[in-house]
N, C-alpha and C. Protein backbone atom coordinates (compact mmCIF):
# COMPACT_ATOMS: atom_id res chain seq x y z
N UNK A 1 21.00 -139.35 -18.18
CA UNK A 1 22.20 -138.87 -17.53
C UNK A 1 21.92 -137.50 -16.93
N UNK A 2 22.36 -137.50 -15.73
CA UNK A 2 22.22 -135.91 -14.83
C UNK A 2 23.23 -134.97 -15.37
N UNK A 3 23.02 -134.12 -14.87
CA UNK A 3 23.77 -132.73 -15.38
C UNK A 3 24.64 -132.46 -13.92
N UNK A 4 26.01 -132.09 -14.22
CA UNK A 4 26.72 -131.76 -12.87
C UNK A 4 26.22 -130.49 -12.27
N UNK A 5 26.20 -130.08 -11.11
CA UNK A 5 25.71 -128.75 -10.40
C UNK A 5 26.83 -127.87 -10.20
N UNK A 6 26.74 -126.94 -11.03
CA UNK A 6 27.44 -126.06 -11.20
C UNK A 6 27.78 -125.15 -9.76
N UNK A 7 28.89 -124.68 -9.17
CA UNK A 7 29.09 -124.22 -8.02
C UNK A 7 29.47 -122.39 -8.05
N UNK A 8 28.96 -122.33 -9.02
CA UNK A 8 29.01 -120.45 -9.15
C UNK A 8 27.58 -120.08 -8.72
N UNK A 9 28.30 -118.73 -8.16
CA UNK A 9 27.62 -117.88 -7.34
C UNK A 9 26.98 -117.08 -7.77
N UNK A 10 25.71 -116.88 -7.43
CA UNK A 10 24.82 -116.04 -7.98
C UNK A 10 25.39 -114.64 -8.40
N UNK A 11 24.88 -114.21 -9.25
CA UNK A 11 25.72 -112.26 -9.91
C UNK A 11 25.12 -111.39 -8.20
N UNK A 12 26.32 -110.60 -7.62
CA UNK A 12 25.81 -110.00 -6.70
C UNK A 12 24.31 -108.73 -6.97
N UNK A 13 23.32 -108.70 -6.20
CA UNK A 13 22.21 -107.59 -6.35
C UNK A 13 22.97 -106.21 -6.28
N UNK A 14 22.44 -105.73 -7.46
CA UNK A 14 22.19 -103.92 -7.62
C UNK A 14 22.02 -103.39 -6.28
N UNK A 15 22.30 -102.36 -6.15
CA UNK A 15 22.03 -101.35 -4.95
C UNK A 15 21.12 -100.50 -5.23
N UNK A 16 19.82 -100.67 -5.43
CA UNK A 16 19.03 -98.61 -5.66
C UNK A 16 19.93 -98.13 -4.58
N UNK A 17 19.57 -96.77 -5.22
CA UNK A 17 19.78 -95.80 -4.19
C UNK A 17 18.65 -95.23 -4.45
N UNK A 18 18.20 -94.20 -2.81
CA UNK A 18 17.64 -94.04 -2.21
C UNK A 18 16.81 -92.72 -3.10
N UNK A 19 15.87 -92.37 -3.26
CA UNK A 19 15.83 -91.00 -3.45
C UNK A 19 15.55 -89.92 -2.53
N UNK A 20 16.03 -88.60 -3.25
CA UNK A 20 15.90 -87.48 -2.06
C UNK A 20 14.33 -87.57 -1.06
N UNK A 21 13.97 -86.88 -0.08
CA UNK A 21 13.04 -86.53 0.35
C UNK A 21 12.85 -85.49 0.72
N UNK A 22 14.14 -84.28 1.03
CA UNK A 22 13.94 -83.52 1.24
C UNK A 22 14.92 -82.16 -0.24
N UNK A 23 13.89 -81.00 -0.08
CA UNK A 23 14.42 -80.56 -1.19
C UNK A 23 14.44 -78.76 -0.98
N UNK A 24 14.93 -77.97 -2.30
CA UNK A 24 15.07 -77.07 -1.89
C UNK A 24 14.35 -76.60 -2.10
N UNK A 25 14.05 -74.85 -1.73
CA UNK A 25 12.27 -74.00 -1.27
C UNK A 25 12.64 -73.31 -2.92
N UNK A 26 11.80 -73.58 -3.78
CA UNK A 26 11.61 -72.48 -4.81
C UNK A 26 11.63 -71.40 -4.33
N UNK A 27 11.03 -70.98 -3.47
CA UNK A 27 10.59 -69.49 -3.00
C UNK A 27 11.73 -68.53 -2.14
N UNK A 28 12.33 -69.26 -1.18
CA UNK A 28 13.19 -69.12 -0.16
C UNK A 28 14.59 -69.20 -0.49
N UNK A 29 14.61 -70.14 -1.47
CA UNK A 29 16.02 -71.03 -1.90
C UNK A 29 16.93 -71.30 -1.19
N UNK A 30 15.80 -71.86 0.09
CA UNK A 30 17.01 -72.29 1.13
C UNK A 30 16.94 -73.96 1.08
N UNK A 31 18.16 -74.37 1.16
CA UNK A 31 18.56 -75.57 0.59
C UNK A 31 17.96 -76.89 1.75
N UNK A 32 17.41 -77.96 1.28
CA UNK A 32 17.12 -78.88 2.58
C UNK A 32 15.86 -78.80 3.26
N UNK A 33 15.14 -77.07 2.61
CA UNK A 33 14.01 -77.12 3.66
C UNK A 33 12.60 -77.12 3.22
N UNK A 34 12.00 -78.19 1.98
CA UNK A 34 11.45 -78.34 1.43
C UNK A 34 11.32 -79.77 1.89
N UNK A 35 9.39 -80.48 2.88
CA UNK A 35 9.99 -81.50 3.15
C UNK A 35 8.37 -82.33 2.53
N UNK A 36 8.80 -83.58 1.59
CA UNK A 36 7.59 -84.10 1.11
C UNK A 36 6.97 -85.37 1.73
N UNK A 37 5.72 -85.20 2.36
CA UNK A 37 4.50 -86.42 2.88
C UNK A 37 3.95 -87.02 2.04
N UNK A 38 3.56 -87.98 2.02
CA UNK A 38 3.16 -88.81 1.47
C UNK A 38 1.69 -89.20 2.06
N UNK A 39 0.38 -89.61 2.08
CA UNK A 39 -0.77 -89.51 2.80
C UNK A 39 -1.56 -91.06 1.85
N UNK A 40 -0.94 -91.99 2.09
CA UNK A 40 -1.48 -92.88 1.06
C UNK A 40 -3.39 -93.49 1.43
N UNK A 41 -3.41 -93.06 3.11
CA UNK A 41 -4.68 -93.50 3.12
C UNK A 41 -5.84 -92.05 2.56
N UNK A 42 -5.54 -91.23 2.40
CA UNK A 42 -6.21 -89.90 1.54
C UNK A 42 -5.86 -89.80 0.31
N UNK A 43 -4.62 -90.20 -0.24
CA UNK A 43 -4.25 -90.17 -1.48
C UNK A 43 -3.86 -88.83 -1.71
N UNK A 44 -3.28 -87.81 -0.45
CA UNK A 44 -2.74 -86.74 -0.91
C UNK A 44 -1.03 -86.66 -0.53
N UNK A 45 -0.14 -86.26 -1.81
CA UNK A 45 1.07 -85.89 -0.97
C UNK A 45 1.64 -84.52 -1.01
N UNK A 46 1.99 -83.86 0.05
CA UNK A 46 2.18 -82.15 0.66
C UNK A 46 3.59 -82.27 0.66
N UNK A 47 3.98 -81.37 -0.07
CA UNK A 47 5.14 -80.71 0.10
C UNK A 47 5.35 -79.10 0.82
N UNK A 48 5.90 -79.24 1.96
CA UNK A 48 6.08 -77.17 3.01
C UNK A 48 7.32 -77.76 2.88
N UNK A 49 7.84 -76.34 2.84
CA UNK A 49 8.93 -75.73 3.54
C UNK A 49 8.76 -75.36 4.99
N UNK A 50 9.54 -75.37 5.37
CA UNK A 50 9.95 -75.04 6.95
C UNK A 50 10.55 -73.69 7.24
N UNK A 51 10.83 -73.41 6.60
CA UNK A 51 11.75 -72.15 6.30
C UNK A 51 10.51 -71.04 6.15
N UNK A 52 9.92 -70.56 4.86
CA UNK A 52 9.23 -69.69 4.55
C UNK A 52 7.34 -70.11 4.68
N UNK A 53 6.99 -71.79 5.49
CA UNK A 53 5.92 -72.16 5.54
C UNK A 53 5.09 -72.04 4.16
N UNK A 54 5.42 -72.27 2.80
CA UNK A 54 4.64 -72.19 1.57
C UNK A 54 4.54 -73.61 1.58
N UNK A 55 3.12 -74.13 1.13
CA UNK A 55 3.21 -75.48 0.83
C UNK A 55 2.36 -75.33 -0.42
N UNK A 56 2.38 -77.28 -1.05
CA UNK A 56 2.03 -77.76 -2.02
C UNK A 56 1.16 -79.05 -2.13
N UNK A 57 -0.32 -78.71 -2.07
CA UNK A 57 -0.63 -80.48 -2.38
C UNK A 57 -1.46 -80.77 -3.65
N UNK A 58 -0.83 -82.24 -3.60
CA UNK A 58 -1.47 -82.99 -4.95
C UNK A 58 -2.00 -84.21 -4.55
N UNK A 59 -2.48 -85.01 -5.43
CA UNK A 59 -3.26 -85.81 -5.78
C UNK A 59 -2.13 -87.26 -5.80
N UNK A 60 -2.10 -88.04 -5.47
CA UNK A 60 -0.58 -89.29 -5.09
C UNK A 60 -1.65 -90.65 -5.72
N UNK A 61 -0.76 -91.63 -6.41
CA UNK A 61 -1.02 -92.84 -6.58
C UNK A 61 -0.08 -93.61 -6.05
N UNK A 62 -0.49 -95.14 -6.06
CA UNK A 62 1.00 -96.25 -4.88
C UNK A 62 2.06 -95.87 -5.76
N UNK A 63 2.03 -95.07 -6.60
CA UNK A 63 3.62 -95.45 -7.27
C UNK A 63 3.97 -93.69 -7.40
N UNK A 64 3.81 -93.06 -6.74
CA UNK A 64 4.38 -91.55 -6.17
C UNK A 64 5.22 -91.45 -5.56
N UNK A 65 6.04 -91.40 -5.63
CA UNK A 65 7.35 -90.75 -4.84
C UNK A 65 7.55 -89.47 -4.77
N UNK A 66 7.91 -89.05 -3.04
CA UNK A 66 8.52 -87.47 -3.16
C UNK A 66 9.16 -86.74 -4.55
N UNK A 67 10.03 -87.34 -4.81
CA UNK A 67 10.49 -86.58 -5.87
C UNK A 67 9.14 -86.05 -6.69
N UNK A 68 8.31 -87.22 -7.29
CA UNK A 68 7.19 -86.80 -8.17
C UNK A 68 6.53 -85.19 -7.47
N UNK A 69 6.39 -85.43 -6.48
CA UNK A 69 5.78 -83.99 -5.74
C UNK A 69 6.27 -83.25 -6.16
N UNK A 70 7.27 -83.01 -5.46
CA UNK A 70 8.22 -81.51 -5.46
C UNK A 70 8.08 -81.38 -7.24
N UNK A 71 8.48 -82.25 -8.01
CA UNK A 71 8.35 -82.05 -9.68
C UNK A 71 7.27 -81.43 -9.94
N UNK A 72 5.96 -81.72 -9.42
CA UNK A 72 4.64 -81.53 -9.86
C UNK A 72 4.80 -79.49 -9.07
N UNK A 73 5.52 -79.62 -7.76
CA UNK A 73 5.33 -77.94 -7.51
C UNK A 73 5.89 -77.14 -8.29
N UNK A 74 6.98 -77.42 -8.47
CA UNK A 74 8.13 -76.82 -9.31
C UNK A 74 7.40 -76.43 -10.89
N UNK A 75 6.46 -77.73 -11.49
CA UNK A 75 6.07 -76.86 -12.90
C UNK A 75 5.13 -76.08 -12.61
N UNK A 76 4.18 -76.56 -11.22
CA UNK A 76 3.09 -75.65 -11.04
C UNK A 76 3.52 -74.23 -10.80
N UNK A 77 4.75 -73.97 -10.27
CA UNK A 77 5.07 -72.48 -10.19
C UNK A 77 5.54 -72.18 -11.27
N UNK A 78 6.30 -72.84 -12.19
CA UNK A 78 6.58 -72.43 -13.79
C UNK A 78 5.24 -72.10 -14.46
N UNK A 79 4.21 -72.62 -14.32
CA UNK A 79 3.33 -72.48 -15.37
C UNK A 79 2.57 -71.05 -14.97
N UNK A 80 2.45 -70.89 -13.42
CA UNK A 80 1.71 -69.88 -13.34
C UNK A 80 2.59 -68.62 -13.16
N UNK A 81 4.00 -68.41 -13.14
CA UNK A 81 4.73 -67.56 -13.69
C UNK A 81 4.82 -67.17 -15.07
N UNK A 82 4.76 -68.18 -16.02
CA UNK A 82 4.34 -68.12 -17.41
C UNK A 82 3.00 -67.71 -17.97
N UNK A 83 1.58 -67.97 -17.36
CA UNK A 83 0.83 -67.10 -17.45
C UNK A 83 0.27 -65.45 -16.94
N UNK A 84 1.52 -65.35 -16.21
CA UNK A 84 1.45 -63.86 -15.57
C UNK A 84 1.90 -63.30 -16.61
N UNK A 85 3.16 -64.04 -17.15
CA UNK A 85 3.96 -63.44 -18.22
C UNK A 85 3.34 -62.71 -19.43
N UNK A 86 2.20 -63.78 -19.63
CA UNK A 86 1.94 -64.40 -20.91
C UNK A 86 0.29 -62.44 -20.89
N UNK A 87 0.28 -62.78 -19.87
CA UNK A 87 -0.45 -61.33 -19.14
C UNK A 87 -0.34 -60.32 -19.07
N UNK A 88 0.69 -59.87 -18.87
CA UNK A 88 1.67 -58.67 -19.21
C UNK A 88 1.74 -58.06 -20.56
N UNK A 89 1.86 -58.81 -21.69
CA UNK A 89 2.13 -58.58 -22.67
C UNK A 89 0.87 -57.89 -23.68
């Protein structure tokens, strides 16, 4: 005996949302003008500002996203503010 075919509708798909790409200047703290590349055939991704021209590059795998960048500048300026600190003393 067959089974009747049920006429419900698939559960509608999730939406990602998008992530940022552009971000703000540690340095400048001007908002928006921090902008991150991606370079997948070099495997490097650069984060400049536009504003104060400071940039940032790292080392990118297929699964890097801007955000990861800007994260990776952001501790790199924490850490070497923390060893100035750490210098001082």
């Amino acid at each position: 005996m067959g089974k009747r075919k049920s006429r419900a509708k698939p559960p509608p798909k999730k939406k990602t949302e998008k992530l940022d790409t552009v971000f703000c200047c540690p340095f400048c703290n001007h908002g928006s003008s921090v902008e991150c590349r991606i370079d997948m055939k070099n495997l490097i991704g650069e984060a400049s500002c536009g504003i104060c021209q400071e940039s940032f590059s790292t080392t990118v795998t297929a699964l890097t996203e801007p955000i990861d960048i800007y994260s990776e500048w952001i501790d790199e300026c924490e850490r070497v503010n923390n060893v100035d600190d750490d210098d001082d003393s």
